[in-house]
Protein backbone atom coordinates (compact mmCIF):
# COMPACT_ATOMS: atom_id res chain seq x y z
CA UNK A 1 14.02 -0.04 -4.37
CA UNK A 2 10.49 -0.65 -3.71
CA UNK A 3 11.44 -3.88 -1.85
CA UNK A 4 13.23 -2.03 0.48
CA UNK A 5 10.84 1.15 1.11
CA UNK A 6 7.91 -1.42 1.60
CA UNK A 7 10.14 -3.32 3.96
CA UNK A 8 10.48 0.15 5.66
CA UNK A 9 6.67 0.55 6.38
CA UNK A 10 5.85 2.57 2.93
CA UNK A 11 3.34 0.51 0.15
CA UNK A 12 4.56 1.23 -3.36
CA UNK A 13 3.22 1.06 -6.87
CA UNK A 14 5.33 0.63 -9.91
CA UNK A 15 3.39 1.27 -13.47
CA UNK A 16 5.50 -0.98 -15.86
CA UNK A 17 5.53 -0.86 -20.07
CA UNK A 18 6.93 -4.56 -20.13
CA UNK A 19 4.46 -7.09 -18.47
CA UNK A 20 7.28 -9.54 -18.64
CA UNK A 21 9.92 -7.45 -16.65
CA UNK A 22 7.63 -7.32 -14.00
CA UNK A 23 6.70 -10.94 -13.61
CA UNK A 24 11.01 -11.59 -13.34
CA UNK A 25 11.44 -8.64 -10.78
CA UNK A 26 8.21 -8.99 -9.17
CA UNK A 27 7.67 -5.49 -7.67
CA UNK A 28 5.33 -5.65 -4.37
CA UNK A 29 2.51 -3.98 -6.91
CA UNK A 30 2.54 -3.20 -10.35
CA UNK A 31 0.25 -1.71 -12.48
CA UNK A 32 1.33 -3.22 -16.66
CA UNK A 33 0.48 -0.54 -18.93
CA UNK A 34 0.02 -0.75 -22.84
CA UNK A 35 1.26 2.54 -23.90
CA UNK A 36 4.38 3.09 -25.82
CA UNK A 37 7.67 3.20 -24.46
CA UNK A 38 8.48 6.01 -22.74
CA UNK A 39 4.82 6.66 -22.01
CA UNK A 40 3.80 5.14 -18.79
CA UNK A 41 0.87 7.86 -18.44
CA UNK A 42 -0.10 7.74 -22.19
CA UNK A 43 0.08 10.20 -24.50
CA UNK A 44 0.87 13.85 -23.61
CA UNK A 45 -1.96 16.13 -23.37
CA UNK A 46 -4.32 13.89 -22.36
CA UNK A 47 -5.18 14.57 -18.75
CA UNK A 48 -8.20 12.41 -18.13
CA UNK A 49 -6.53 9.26 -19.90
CA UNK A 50 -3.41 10.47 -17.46
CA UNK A 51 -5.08 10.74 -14.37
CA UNK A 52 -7.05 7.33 -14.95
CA UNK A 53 -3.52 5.65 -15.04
CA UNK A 54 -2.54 7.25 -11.76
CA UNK A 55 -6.33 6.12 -10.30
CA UNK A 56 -5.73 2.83 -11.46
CA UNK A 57 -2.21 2.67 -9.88
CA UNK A 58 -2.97 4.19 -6.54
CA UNK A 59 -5.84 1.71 -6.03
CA UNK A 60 -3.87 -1.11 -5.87
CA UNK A 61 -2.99 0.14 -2.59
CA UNK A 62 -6.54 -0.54 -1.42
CA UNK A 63 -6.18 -3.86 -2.49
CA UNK A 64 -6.64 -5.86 0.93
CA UNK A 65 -7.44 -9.16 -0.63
CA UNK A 66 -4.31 -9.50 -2.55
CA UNK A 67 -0.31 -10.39 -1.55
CA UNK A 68 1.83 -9.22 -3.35
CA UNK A 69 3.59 -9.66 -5.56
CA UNK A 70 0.46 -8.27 -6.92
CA UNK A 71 0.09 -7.28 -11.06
CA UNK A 72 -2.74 -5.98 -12.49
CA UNK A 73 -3.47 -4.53 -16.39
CA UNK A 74 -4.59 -1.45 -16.94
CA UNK A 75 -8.09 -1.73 -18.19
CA UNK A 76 -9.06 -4.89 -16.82
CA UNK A 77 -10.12 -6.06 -13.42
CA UNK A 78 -9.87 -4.79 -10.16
CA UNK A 79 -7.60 -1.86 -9.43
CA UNK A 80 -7.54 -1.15 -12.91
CA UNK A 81 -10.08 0.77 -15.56
């Protein structure tokens, strides 16, 4: 799906729990999270971890330098905290 909106004109970000299912599907951007599964945000009730994921994500879009596919961790580099 996100092939086709950014084919439409409209940048996407995908935050992914498996690393490795986002190097096969290679999603325009991706931001590889290492919480559990089912928690792409982290744990509940905790806003400021929350909204640091979300940050993180929503960054990549400023990303000029890169092509995508473009995957970055949460917590290290660039786009990431």
């Amino acid at each position: 799906m996100a092939a086709e909106l950014e084919r439409r004109g409209i940048s996407t970000v995908a935050v992914i729990l498996l690393r490795e299912a986002a190097v096969k599907v290679r999603p325009p951007r991706a931001l590889c999270v290492p919480f559990a599964h089912g928690y792409p945000l982290d744990r509940p009730g905790s806003p400021s971890r929350q909204h640091a994921v979300i940050e993180a994500a929503l960054r990549l879009l400023e990303r000029a330098d890169a092509k995508p596919p473009l995957l970055a961790d949460f917590g290290q580099g660039r786009g990431a905290d």
